[in-house]
C-alpha atoms as a PDB file:
ATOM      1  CA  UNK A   1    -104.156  79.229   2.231  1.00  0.00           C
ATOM      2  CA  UNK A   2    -100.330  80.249   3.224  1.00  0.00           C
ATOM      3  CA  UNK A   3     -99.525  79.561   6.804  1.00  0.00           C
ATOM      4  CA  UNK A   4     -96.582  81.212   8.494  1.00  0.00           C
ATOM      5  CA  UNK A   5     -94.328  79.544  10.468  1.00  0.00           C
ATOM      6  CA  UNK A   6     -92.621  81.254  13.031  1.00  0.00           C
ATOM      7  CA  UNK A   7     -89.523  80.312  15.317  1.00  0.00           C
ATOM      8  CA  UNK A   8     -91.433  79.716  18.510  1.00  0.00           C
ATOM      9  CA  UNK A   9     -87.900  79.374  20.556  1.00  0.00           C
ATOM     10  CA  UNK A  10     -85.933  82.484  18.773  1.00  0.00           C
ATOM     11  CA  UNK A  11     -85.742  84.555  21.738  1.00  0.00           C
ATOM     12  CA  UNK A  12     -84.603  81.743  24.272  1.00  0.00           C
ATOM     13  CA  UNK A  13     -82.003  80.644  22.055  1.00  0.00           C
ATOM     14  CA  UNK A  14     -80.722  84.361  21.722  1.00  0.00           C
ATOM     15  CA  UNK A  15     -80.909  84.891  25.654  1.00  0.00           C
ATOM     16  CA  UNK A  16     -79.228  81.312  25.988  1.00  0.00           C
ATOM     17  CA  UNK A  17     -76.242  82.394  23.772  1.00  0.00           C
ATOM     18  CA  UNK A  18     -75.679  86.362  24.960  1.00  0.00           C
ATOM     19  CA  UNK A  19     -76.019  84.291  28.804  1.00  0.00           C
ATOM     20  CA  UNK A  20     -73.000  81.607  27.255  1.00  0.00           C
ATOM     21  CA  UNK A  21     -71.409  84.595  26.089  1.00  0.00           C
ATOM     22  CA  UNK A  22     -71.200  86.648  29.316  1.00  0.00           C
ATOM     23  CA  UNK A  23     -70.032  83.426  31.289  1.00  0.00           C
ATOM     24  CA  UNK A  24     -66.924  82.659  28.625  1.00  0.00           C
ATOM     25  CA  UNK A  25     -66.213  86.602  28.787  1.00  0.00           C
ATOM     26  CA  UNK A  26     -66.188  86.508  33.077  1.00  0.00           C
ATOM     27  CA  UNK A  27     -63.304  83.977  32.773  1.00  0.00           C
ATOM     28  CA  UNK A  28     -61.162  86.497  31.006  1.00  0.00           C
ATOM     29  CA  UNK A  29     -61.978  89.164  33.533  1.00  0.00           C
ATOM     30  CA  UNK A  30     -59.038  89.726  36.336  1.00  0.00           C
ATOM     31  CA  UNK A  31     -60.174  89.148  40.089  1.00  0.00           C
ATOM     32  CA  UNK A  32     -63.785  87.116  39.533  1.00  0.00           C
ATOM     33  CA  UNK A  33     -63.560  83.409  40.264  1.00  0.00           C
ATOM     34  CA  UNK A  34     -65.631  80.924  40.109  1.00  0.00           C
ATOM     35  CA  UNK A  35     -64.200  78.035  41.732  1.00  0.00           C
ATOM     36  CA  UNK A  36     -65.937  74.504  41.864  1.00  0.00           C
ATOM     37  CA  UNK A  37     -66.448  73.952  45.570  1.00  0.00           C
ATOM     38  CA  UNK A  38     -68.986  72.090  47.244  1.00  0.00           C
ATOM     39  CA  UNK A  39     -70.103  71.691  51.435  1.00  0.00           C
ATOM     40  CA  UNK A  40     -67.476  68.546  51.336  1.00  0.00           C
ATOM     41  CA  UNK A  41     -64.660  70.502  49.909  1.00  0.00           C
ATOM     42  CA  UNK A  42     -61.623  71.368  51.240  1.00  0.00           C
ATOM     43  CA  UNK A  43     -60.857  75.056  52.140  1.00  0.00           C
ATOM     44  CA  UNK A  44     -59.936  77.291  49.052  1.00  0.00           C
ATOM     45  CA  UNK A  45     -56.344  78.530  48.221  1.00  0.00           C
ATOM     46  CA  UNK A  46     -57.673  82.175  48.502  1.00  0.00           C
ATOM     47  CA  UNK A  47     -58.779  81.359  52.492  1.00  0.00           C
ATOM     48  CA  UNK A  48     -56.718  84.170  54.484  1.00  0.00           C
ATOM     49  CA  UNK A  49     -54.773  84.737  51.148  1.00  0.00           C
ATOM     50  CA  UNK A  50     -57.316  87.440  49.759  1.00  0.00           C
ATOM     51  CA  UNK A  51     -55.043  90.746  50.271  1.00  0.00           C
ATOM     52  CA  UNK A  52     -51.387  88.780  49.679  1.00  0.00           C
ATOM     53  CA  UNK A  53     -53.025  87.288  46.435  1.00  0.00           C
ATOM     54  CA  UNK A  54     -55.624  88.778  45.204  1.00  0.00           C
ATOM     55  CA  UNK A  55     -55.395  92.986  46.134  1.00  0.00           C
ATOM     56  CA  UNK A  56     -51.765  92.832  46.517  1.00  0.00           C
ATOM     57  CA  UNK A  57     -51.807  95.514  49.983  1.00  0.00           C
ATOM     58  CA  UNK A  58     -53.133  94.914  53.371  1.00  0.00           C
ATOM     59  CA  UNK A  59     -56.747  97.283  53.549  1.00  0.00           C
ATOM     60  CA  UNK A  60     -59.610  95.867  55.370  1.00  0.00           C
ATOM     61  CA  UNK A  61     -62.298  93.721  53.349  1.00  0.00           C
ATOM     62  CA  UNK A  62     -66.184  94.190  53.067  1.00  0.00           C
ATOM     63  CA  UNK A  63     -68.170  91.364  51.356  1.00  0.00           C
ATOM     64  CA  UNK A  64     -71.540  91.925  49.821  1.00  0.00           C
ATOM     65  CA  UNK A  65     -73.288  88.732  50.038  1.00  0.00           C
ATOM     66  CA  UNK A  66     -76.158  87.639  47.761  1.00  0.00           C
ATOM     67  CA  UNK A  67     -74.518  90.834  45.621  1.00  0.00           C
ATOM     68  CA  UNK A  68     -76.556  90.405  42.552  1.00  0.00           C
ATOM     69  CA  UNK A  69     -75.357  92.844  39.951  1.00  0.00           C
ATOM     70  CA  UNK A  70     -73.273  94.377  42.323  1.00  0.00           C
ATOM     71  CA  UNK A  71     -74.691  97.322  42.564  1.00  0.00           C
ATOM     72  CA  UNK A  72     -72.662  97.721  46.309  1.00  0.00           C
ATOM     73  CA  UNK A  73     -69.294  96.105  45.832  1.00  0.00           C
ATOM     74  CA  UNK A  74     -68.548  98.620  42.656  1.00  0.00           C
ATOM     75  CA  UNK A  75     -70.213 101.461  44.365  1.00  0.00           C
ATOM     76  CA  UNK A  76     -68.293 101.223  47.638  1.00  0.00           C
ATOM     77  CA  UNK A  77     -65.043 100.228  45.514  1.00  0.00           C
ATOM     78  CA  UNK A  78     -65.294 103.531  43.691  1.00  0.00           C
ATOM     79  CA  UNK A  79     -65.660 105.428  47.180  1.00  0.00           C
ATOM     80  CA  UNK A  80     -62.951 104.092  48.883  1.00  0.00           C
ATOM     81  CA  UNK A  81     -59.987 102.881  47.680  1.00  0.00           C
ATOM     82  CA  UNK A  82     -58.180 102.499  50.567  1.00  0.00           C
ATOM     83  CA  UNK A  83     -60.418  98.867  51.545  1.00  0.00           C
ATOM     84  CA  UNK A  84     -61.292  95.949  49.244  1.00  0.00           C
ATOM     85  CA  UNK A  85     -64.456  95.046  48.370  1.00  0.00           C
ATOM     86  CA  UNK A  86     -65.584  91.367  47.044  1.00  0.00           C
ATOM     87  CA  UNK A  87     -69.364  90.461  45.686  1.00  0.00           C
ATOM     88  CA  UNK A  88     -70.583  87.354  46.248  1.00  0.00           C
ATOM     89  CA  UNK A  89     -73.362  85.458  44.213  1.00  0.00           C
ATOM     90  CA  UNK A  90     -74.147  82.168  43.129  1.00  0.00           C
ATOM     91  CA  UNK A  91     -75.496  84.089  39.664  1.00  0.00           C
ATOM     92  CA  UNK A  92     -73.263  84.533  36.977  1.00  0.00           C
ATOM     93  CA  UNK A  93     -75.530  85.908  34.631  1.00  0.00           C
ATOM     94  CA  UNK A  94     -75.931  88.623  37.548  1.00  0.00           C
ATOM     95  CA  UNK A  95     -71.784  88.774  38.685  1.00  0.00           C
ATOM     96  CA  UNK A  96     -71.100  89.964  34.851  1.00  0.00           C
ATOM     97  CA  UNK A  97     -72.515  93.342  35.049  1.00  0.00           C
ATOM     98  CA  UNK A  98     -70.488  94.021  38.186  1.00  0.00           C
ATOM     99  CA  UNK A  99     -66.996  91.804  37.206  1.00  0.00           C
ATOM    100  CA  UNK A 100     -67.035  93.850  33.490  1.00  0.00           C
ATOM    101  CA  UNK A 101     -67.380  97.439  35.333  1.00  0.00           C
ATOM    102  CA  UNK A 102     -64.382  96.245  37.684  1.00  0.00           C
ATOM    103  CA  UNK A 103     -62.705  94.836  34.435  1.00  0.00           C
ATOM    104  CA  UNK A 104     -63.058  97.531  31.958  1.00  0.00           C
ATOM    105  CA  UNK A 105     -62.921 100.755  34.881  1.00  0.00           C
ATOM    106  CA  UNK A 106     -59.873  98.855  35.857  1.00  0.00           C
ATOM    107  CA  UNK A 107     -61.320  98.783  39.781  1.00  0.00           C
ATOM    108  CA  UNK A 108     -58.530  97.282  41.725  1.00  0.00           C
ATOM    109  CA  UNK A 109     -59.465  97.264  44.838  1.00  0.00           C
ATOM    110  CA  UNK A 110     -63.042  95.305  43.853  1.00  0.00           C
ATOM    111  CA  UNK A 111     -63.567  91.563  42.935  1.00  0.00           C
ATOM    112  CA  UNK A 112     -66.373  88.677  42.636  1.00  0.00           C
ATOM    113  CA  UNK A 113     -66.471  85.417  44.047  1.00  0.00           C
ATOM    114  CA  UNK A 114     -69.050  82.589  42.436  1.00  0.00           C
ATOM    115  CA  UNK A 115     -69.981  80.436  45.167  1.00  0.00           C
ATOM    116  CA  UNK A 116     -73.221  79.097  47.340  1.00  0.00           C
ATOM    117  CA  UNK A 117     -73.360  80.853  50.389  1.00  0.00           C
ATOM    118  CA  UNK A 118     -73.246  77.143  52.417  1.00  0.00           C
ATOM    119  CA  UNK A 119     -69.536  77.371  51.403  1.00  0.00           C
ATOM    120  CA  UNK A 120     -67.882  81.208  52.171  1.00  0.00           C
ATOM    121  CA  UNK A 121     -66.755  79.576  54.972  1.00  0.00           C
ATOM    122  CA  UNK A 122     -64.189  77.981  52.631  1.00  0.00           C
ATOM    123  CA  UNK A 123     -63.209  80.683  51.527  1.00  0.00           C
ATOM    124  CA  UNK A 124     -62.642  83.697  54.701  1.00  0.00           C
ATOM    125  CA  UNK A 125     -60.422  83.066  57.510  1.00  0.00           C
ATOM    126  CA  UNK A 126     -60.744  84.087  60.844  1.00  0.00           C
ATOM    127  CA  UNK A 127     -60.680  87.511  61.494  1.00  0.00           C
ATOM    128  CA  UNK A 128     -60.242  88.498  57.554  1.00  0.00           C
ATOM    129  CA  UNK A 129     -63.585  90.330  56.749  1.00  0.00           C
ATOM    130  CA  UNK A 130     -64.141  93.832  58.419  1.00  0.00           C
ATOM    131  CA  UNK A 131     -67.946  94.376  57.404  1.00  0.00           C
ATOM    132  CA  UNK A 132     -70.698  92.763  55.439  1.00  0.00           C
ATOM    133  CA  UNK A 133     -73.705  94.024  53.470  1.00  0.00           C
ATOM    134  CA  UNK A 134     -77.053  92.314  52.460  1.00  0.00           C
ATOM    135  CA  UNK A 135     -78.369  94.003  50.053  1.00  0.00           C
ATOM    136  CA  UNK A 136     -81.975  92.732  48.919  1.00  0.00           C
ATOM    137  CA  UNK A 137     -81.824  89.008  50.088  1.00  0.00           C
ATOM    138  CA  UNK A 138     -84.380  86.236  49.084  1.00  0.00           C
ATOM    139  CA  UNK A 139     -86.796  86.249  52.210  1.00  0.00           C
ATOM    140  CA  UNK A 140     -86.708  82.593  51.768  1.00  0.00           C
ATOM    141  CA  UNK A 141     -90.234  83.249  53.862  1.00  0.00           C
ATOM    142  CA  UNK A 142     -90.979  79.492  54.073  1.00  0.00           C
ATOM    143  CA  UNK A 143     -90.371  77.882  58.122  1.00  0.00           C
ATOM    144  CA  UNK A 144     -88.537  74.841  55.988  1.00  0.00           C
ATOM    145  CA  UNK A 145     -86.079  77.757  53.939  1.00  0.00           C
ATOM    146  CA  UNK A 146     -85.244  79.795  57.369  1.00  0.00           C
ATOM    147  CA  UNK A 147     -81.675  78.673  57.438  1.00  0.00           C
ATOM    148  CA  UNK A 148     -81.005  79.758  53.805  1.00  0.00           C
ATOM    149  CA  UNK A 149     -81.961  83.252  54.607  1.00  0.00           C
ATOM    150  CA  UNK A 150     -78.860  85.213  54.437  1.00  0.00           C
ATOM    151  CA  UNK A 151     -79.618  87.057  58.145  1.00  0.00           C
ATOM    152  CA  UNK A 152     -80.741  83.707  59.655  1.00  0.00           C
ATOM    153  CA  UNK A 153     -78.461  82.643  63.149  1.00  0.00           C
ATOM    154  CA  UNK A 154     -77.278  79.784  60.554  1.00  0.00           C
ATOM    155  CA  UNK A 155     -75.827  81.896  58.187  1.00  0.00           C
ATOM    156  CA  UNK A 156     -74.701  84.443  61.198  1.00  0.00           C
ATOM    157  CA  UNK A 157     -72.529  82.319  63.006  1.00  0.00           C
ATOM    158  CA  UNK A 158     -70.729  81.612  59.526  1.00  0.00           C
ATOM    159  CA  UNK A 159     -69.828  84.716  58.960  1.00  0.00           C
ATOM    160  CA  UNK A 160     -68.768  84.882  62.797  1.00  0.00           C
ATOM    161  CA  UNK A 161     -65.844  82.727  61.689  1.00  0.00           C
ATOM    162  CA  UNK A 162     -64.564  84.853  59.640  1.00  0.00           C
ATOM    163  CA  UNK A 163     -65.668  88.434  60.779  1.00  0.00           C
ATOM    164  CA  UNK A 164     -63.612  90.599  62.915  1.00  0.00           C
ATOM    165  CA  UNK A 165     -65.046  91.370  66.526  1.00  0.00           C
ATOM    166  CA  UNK A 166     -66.241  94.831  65.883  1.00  0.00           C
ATOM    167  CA  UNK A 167     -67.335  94.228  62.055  1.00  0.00           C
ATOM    168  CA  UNK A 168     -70.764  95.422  61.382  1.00  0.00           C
ATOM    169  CA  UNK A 169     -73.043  93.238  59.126  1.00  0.00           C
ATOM    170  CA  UNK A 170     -75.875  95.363  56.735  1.00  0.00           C
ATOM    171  CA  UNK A 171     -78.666  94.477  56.075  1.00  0.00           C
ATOM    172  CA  UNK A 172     -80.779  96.458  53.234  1.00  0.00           C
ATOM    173  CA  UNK A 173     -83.938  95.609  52.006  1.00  0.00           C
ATOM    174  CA  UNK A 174     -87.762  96.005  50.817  1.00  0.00           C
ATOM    175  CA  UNK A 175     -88.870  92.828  52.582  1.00  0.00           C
ATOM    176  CA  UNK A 176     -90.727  94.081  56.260  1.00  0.00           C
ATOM    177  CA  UNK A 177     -90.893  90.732  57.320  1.00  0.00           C
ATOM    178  CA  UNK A 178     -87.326  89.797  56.896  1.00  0.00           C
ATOM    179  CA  UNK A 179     -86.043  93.087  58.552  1.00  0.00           C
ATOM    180  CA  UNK A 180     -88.441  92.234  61.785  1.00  0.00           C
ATOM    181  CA  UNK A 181     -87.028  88.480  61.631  1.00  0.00           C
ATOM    182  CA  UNK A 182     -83.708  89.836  61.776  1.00  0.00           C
ATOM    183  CA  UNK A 183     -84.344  92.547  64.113  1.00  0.00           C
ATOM    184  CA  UNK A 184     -86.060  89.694  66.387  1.00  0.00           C
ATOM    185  CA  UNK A 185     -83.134  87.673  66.125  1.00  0.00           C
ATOM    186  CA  UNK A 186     -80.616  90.632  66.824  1.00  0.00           C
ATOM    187  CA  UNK A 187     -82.284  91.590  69.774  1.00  0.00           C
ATOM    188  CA  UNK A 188     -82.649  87.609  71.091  1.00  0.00           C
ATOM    189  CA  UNK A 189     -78.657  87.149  70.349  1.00  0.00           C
ATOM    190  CA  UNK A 190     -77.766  90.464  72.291  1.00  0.00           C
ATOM    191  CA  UNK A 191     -76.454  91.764  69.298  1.00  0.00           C
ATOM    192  CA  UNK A 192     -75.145  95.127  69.063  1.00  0.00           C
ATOM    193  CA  UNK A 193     -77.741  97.755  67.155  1.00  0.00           C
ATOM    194  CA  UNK A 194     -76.181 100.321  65.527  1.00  0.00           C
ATOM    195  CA  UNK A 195     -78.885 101.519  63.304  1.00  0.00           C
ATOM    196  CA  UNK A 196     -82.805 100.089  62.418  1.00  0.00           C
ATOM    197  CA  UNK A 197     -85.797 101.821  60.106  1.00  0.00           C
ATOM    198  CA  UNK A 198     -88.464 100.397  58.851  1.00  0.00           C
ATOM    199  CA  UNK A 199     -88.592 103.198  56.078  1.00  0.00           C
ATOM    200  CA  UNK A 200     -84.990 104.521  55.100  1.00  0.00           C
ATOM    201  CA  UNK A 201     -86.210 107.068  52.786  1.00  0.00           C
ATOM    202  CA  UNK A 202     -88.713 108.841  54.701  1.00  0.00           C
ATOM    203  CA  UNK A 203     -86.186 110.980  56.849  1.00  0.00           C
ATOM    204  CA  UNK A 204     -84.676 113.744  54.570  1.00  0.00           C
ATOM    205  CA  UNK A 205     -81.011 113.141  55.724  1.00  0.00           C
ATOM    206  CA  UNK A 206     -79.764 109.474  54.013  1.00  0.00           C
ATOM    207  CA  UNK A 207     -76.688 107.475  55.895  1.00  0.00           C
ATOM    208  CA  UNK A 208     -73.607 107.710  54.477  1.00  0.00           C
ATOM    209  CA  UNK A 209     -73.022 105.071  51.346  1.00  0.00           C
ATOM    210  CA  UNK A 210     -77.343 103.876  52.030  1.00  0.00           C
ATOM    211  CA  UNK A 211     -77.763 105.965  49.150  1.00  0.00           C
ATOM    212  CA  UNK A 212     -76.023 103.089  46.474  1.00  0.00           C
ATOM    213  CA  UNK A 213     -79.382 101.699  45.221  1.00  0.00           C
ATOM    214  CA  UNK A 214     -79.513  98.097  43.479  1.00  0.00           C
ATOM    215  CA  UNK A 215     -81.490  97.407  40.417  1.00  0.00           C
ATOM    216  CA  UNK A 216     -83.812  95.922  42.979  1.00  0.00           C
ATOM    217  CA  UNK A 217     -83.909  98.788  45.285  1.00  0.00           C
ATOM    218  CA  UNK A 218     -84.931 101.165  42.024  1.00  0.00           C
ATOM    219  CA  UNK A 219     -87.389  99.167  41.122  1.00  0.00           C
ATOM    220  CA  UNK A 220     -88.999  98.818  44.349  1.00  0.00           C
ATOM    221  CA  UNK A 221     -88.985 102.101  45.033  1.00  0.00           C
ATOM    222  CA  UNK A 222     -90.751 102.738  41.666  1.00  0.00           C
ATOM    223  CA  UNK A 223     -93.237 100.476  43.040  1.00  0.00           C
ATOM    224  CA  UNK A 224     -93.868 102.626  46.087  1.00  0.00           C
ATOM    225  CA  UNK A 225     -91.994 100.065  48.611  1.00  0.00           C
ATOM    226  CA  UNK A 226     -90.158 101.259  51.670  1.00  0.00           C
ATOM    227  CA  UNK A 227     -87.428 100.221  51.536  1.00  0.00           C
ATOM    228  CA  UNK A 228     -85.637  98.665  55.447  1.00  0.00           C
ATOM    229  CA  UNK A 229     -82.161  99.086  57.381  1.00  0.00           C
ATOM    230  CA  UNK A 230     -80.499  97.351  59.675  1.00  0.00           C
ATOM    231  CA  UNK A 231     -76.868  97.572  61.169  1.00  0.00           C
ATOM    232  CA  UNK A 232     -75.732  95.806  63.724  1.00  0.00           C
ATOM    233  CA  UNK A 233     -72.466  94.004  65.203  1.00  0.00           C
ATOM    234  CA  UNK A 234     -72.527  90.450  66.755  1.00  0.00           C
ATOM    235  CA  UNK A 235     -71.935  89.875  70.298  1.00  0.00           C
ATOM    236  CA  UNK A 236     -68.473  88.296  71.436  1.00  0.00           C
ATOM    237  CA  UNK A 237     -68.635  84.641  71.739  1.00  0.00           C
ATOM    238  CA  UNK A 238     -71.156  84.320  69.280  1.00  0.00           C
ATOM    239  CA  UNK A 239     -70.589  81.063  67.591  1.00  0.00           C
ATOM    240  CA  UNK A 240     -72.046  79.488  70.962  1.00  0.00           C
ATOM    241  CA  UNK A 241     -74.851  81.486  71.122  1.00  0.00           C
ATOM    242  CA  UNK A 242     -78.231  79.385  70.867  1.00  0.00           C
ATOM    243  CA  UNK A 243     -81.210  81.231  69.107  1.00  0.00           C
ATOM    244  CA  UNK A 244     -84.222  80.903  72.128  1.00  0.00           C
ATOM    245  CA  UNK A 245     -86.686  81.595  68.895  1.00  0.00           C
ATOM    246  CA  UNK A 246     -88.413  78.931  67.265  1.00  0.00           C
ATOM    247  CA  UNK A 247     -88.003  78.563  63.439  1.00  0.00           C
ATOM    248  CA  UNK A 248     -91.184  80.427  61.490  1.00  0.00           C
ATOM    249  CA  UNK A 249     -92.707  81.178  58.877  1.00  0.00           C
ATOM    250  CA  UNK A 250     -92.386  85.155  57.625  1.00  0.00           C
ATOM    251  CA  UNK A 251     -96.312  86.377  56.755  1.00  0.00           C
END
């Protein structure tokens, strides 16, 4: 009797090296950095230095945080070229699809930052960022995980620090509970709404720029998922705001 054996661990290996291989290629792309910062580090270089250093002009900036692939920060790039755009992700694997298209389009006006979110305070200055977009967060639904969700008052009063007074934040995604969360905790800071749904794709006339959909988004949709919107601006004197809310649990 012949037995075959067959290289159980083929396919990891191959992933592992086309993963090693995207993360040596990102350090040869122009405007993605991956600094080595943690919550004890000192502010970065780039910290109010982004236009002088980075874009070379003086155009507002809009951050896409948690950007995955960044589906948003090349989108918006490509519609506007008189502001800079920068994704942010922990995710390299993820930053590569966006940082090549940026690389190889030659997108100026777009970059990528590789950080944890517990540090972009490090790396924005006051007053530096004109908008943000979430786009398809981890719910983090867990009580114990509520200040690592992206739209949490945590995570809202550091981007306070660094977001101009009449900056709108976005929030985009299929998760019902985390849009009511934040629409909870909008309401509860006396935020400013600009725009909520529940269901962006059931009215027949889209937002401007809600139409950019993230590999996410598609595939949720596929899935039959509504998919949720929120826009809103923070009130003034924000960073002393106290949340009134208790911390929960999403269903």
């Amino acid at each position: 009797m012949i037995f075959w054996l067959y290289p159980v661990f083929s396919r990891p290996q191959i992933m592992g090296k086309d993963k090693l291989r995207r993360f040596a290629e990102m350090t040869t792309f122009q405007r993605v950095f991956q600094p080595q910062v943690n919550y004890h580090s000192p502010d970065h270089e780039l910290k109010g230095n982004w236009n002088e250093k980075v874009f070379l002009n003086h155009h507002p900036i809009v951050l896409e945080i948690g950007c995955g692939k960044g589906e948003y920060t090349v989108g918006l790039a490509q519609r506007y070229p008189e502001k800079n755009f920068i994704g942010i992700d922990i995710k390299g694997a993820r930053i590569w699809r966006g940082a090549k298209t940026i690389n190889d389009e030659q997108i100026c006006n777009a970059a990528f930052l590789r950080i944890r979110m517990e540090t972009i305070q490090k790396f924005f200055n006051l007053n530096e960022v004109s908008e943000i977009w979430i786009t398809f967060p981890d719910p983090q639904p867990r009580e114990a995980k509520e200040n690592k969700r992206l739209s949490s008052l945590l995570f809202l009063k550091r981007y306070a620090t660094f977001l101009k007074p009449d900056g709108i934040i976005h929030l985009k995604t299929d998760n019902f509970q985390l849009w009511e969360y934040t629409c909870n905790l909008a309401k509860n800071i006396h935020a400013k709404v600009i725009a909520a749904t529940n269901d962006l794709y059931s009215s027949t006339e889209i937002p401007i720029n809600l139409d950019i959909k993230t590999a996410y988004e598609r595939k949720y949709l596929s899935e039959g998922k509504p998919i949720c919107y929120l826009a809103f601006r923070l009130p003034d004197d924000f960073t002393s705001v106290q949340s009134t809310e208790e911390p929960h649990q999403l269903p």
